[in-house]
PDB file of N, CA and C in Angstrom:
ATOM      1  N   UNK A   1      28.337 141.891 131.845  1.00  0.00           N
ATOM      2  CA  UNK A   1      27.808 140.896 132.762  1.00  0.00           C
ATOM      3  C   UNK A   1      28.974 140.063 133.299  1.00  0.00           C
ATOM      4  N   UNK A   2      29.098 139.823 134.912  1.00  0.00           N
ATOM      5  CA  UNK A   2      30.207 139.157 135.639  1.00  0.00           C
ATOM      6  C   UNK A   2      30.178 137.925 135.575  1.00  0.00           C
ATOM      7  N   UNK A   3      30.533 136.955 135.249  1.00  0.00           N
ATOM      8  CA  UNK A   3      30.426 135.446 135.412  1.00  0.00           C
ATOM      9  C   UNK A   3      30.608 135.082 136.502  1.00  0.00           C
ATOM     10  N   UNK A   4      31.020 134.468 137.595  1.00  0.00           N
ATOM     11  CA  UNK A   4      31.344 133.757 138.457  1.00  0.00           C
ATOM     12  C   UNK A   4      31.849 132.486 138.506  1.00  0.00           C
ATOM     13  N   UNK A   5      32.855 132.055 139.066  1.00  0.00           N
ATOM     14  CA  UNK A   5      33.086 130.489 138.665  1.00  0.00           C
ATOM     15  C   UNK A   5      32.220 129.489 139.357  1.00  0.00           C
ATOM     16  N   UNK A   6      32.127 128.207 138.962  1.00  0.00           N
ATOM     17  CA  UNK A   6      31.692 127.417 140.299  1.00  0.00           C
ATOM     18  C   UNK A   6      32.530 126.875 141.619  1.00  0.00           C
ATOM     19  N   UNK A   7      31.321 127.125 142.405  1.00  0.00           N
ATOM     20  CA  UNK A   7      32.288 127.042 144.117  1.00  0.00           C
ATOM     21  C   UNK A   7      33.409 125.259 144.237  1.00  0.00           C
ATOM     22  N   UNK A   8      32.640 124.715 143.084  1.00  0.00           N
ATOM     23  CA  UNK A   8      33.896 123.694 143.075  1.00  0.00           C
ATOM     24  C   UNK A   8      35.477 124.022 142.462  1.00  0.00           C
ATOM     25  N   UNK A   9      34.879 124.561 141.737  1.00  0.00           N
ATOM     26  CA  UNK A   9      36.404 125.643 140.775  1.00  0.00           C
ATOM     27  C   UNK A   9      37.108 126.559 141.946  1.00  0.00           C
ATOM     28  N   UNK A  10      36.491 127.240 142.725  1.00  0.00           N
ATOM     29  CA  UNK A  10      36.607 128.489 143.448  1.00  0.00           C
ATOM     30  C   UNK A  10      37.160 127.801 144.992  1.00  0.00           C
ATOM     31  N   UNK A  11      36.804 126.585 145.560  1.00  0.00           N
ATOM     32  CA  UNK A  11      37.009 125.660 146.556  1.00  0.00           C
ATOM     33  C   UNK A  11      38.582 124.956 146.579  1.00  0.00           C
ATOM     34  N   UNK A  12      38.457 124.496 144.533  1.00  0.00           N
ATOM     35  CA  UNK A  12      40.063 123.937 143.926  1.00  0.00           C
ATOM     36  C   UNK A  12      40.952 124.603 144.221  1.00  0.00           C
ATOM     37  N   UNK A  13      40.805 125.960 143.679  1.00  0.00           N
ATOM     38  CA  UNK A  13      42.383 126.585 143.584  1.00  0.00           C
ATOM     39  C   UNK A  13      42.486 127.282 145.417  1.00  0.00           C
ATOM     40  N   UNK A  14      41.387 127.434 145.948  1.00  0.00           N
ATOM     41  CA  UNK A  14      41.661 128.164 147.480  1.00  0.00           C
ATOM     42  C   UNK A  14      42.239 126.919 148.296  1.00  0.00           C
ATOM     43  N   UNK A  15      42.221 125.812 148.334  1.00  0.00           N
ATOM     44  CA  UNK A  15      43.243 124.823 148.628  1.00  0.00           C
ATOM     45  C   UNK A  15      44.156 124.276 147.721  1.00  0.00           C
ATOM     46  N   UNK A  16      44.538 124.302 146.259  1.00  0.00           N
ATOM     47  CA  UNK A  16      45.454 124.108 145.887  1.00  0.00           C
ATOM     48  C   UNK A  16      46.911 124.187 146.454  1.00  0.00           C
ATOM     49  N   UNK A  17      47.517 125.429 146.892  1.00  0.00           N
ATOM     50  CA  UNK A  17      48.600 125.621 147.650  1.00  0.00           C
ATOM     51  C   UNK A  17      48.516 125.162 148.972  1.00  0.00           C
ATOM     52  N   UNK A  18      47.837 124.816 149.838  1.00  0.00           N
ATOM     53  CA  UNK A  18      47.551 125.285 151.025  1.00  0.00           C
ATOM     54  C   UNK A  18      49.207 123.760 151.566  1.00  0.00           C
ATOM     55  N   UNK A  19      49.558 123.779 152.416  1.00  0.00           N
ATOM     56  CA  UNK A  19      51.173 123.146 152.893  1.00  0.00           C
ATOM     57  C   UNK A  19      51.556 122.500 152.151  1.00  0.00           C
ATOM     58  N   UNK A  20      51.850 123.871 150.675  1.00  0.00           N
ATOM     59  CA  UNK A  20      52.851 122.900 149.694  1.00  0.00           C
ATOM     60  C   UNK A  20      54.049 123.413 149.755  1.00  0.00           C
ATOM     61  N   UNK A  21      55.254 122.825 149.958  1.00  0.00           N
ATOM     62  CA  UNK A  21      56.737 123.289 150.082  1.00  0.00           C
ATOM     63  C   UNK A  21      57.744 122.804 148.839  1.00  0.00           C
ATOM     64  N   UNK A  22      58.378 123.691 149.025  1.00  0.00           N
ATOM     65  CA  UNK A  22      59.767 123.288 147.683  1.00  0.00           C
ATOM     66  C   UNK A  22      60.950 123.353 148.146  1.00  0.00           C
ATOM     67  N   UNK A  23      61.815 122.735 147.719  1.00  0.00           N
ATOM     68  CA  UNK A  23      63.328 123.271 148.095  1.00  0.00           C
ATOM     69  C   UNK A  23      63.618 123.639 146.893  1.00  0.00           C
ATOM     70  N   UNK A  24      65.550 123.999 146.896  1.00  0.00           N
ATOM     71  CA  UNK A  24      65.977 124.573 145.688  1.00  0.00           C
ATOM     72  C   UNK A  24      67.760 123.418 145.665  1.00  0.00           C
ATOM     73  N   UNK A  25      67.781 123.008 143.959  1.00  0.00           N
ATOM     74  CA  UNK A  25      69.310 122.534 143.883  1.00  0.00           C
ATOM     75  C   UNK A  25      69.772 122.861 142.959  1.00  0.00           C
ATOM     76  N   UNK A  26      71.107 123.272 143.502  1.00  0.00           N
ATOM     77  CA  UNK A  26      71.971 123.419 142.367  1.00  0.00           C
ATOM     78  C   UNK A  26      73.321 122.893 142.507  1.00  0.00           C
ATOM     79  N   UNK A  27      73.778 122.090 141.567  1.00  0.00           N
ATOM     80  CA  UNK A  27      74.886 121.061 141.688  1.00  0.00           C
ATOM     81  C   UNK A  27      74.564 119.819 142.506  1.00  0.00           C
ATOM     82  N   UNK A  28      75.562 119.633 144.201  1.00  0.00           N
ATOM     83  CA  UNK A  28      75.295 118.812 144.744  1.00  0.00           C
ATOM     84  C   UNK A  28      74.562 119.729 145.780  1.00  0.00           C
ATOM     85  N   UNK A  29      74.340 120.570 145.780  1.00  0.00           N
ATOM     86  CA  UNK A  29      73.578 121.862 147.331  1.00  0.00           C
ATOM     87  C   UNK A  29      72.430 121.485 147.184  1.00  0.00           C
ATOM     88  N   UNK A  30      71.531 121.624 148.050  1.00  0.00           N
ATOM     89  CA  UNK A  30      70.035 120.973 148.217  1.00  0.00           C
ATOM     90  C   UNK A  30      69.668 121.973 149.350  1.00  0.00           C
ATOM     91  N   UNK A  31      69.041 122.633 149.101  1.00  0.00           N
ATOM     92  CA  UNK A  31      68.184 124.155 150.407  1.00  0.00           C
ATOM     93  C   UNK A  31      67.276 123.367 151.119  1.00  0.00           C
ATOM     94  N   UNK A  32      66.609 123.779 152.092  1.00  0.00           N
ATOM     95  CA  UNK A  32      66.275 123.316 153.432  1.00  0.00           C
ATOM     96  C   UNK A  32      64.750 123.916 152.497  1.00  0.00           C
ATOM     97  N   UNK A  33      63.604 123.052 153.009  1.00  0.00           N
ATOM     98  CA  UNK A  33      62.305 123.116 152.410  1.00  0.00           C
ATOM     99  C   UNK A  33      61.429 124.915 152.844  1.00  0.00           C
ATOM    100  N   UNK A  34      61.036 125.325 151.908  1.00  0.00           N
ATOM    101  CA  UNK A  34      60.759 126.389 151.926  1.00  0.00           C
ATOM    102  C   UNK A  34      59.067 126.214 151.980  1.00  0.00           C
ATOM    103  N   UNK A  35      58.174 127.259 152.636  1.00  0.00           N
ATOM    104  CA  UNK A  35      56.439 126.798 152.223  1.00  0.00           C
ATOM    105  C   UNK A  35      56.322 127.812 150.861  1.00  0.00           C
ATOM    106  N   UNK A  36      55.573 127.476 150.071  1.00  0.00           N
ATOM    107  CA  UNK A  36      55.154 128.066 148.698  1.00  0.00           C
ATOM    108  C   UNK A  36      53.786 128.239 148.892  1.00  0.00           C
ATOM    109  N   UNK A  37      53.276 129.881 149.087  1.00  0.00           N
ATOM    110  CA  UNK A  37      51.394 129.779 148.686  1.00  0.00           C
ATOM    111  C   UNK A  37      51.502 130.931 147.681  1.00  0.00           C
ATOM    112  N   UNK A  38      52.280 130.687 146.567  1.00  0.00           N
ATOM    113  CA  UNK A  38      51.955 131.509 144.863  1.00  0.00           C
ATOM    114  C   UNK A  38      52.589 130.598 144.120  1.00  0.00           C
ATOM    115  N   UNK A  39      52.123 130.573 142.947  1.00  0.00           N
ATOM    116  CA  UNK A  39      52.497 129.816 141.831  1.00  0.00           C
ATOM    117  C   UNK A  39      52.256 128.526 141.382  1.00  0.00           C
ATOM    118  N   UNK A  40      52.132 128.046 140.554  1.00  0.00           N
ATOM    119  CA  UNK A  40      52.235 126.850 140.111  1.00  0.00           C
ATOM    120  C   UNK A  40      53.438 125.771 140.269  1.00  0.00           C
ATOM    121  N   UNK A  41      53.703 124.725 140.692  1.00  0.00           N
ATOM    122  CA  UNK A  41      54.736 123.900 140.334  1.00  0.00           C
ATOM    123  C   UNK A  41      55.133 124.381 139.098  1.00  0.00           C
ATOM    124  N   UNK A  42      56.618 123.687 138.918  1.00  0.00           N
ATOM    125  CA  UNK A  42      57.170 123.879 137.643  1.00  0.00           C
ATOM    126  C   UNK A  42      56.526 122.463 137.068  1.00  0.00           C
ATOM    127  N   UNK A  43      56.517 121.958 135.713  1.00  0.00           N
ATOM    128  CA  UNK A  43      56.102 120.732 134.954  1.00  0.00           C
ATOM    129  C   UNK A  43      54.529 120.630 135.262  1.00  0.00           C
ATOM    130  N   UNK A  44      53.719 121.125 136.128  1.00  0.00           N
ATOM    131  CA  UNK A  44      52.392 120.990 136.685  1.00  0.00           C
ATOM    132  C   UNK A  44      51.206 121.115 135.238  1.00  0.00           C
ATOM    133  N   UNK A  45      50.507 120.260 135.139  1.00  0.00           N
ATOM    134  CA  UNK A  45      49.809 120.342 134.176  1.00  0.00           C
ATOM    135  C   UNK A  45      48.618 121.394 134.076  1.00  0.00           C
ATOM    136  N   UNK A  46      48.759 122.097 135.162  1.00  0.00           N
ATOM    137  CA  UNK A  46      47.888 123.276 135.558  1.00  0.00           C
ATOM    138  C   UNK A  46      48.393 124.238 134.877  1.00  0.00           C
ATOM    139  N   UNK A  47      49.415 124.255 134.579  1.00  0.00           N
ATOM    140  CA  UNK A  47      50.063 125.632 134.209  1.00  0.00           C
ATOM    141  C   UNK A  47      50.003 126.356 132.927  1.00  0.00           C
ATOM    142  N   UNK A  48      50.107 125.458 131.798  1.00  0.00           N
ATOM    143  CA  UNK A  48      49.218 126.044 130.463  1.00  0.00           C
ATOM    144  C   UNK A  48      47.740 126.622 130.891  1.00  0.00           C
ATOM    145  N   UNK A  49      47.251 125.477 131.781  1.00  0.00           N
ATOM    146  CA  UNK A  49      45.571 126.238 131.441  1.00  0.00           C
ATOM    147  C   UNK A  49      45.446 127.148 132.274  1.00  0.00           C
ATOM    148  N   UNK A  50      46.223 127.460 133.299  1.00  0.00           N
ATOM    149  CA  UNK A  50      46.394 128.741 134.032  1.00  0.00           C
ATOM    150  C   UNK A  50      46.759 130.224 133.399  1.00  0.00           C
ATOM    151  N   UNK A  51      47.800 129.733 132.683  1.00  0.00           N
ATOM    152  CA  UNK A  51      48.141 130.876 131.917  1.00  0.00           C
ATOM    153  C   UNK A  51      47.154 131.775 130.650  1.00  0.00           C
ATOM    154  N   UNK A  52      46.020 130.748 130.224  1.00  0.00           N
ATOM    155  CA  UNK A  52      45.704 131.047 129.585  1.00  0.00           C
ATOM    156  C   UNK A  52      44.314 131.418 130.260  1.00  0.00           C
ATOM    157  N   UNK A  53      43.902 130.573 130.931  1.00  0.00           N
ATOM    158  CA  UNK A  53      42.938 131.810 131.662  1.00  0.00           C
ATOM    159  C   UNK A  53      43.234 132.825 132.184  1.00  0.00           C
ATOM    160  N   UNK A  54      44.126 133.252 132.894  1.00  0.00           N
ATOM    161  CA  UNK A  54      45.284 134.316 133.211  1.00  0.00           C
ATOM    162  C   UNK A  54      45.220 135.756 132.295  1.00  0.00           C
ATOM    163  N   UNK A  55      45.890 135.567 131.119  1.00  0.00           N
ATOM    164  CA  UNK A  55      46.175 136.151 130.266  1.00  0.00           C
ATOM    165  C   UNK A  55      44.967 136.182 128.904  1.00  0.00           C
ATOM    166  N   UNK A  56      44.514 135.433 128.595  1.00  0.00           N
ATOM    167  CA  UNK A  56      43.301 135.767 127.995  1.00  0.00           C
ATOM    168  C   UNK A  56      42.472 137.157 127.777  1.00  0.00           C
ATOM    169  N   UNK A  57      41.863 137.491 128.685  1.00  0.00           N
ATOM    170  CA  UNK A  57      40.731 139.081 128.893  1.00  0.00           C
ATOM    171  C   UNK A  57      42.281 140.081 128.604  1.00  0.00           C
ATOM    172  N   UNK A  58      43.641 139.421 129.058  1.00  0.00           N
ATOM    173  CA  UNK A  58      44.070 141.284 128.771  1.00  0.00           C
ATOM    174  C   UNK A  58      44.613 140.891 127.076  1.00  0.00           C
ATOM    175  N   UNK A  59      44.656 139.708 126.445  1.00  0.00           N
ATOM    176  CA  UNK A  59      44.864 139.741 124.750  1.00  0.00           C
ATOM    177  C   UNK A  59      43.761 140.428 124.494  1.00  0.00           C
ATOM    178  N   UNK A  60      42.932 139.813 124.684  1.00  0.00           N
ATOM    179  CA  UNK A  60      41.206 140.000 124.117  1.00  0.00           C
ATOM    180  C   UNK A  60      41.397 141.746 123.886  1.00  0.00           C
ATOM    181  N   UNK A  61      41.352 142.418 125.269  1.00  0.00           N
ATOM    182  CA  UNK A  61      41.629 143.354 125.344  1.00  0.00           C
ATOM    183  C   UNK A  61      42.173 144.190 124.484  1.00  0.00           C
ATOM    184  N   UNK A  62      43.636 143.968 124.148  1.00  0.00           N
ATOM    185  CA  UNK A  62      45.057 144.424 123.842  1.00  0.00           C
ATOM    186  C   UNK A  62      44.586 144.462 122.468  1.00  0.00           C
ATOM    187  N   UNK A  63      44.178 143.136 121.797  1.00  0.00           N
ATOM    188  CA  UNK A  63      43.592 143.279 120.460  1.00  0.00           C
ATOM    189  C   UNK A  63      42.702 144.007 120.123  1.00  0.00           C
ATOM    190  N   UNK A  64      41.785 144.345 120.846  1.00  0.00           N
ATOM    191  CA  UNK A  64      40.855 145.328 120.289  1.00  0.00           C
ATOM    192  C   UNK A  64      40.545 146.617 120.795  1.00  0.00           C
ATOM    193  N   UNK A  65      41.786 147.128 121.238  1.00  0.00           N
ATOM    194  CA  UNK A  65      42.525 148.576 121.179  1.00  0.00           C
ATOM    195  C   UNK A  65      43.394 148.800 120.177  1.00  0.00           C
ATOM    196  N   UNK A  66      44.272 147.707 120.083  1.00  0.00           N
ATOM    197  CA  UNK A  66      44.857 147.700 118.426  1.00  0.00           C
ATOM    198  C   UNK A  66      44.039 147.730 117.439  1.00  0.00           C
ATOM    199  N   UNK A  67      43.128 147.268 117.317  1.00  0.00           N
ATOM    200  CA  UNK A  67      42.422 146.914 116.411  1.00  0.00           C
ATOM    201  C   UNK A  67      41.426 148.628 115.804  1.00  0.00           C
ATOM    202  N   UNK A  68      40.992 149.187 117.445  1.00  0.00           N
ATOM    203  CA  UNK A  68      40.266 150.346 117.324  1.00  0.00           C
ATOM    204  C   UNK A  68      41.431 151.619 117.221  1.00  0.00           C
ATOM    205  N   UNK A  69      42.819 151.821 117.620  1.00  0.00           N
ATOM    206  CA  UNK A  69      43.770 152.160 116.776  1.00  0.00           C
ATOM    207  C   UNK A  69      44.003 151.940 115.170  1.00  0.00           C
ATOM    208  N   UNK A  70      43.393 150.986 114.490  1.00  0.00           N
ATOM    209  CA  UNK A  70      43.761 150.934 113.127  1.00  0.00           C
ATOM    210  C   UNK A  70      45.439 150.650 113.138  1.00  0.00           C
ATOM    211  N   UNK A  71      45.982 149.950 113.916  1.00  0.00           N
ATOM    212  CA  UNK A  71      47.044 149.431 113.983  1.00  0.00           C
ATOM    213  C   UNK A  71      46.877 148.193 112.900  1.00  0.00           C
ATOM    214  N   UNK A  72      47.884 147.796 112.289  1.00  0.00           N
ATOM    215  CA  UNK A  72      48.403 146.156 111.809  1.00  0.00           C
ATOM    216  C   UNK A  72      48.839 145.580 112.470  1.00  0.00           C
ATOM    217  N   UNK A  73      49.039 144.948 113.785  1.00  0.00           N
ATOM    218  CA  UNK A  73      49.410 144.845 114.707  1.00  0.00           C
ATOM    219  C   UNK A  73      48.582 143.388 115.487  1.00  0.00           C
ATOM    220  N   UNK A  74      49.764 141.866 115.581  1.00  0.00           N
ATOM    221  CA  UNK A  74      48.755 140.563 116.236  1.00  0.00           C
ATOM    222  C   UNK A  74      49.520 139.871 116.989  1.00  0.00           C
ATOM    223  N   UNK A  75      49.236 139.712 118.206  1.00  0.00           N
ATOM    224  CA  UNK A  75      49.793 138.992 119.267  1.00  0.00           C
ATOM    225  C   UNK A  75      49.889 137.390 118.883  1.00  0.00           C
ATOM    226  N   UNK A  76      50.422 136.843 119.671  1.00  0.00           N
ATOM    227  CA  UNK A  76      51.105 135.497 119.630  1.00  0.00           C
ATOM    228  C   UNK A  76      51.488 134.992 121.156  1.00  0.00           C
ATOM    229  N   UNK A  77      50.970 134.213 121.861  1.00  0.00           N
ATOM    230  CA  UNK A  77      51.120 133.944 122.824  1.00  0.00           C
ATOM    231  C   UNK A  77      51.382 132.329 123.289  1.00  0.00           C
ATOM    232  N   UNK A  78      52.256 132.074 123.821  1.00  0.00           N
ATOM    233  CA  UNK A  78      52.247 130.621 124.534  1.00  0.00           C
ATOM    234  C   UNK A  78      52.801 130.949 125.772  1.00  0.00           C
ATOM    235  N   UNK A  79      53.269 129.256 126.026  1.00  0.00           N
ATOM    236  CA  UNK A  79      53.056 129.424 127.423  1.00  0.00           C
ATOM    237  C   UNK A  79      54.040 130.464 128.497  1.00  0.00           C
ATOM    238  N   UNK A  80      55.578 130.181 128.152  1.00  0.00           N
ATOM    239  CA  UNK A  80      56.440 131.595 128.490  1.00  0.00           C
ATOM    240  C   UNK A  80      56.956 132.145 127.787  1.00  0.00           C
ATOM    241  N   UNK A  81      56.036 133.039 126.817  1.00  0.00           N
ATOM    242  CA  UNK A  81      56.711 133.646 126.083  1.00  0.00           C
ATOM    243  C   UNK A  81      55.989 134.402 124.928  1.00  0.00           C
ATOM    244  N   UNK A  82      55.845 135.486 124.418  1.00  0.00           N
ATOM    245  CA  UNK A  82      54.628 136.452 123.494  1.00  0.00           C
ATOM    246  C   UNK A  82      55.763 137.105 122.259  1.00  0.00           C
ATOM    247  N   UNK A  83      54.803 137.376 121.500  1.00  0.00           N
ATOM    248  CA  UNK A  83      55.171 138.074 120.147  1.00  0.00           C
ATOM    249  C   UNK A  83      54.523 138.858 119.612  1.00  0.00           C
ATOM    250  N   UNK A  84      54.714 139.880 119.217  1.00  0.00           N
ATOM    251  CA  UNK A  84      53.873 141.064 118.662  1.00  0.00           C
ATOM    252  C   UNK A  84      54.404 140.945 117.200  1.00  0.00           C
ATOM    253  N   UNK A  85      53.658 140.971 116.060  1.00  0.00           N
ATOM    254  CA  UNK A  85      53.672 140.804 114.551  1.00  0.00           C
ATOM    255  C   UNK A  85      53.358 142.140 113.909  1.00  0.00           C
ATOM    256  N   UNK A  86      54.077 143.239 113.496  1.00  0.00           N
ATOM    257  CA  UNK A  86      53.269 144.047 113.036  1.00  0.00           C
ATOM    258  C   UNK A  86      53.892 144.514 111.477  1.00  0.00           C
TER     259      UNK A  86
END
């Protein structure tokens, strides 16, 4: 059975990006403003709970193909960065 989100959820993220720009620095250099429509800000408090709705269904997944393998085998996940335990 498909869930669907609500059209307020579904409304959020389809304008989230919409004329958001970034530049880039390094040292004293400063790049001329670029438009951004993928990704999250960096520091954005969206971004844990993104990731984890994100990535979620393919652990879920991943675990219980391991699991129906008869593997010993357990993921570990945060925010950049995974571990396999076996």
């Amino acid at each position: 059975m498909t869930k669907s989100l609500p059209p307020e959820v579904v409304q959020f993220f389809s304008h989230y990006l919409v004329d958001k720009k970034t530049s880039y620095f390094w040292n004293n250099f400063s790049s001329c403003l670029f438009d951004v429509n993928v990704g999250v800000g960096q520091g954005s408090a969206l971004s844990p709970i993104l990731s984890v709705l994100y990535l979620l269904p393919f652990l879920h997944i991943l675990e219980k193909h391991l699991k129906n393998l008869d593997l010993k085998i357990s993921t570990l996940s945060f925010v950049d960065n995974g571990l396999s335990i076996s």
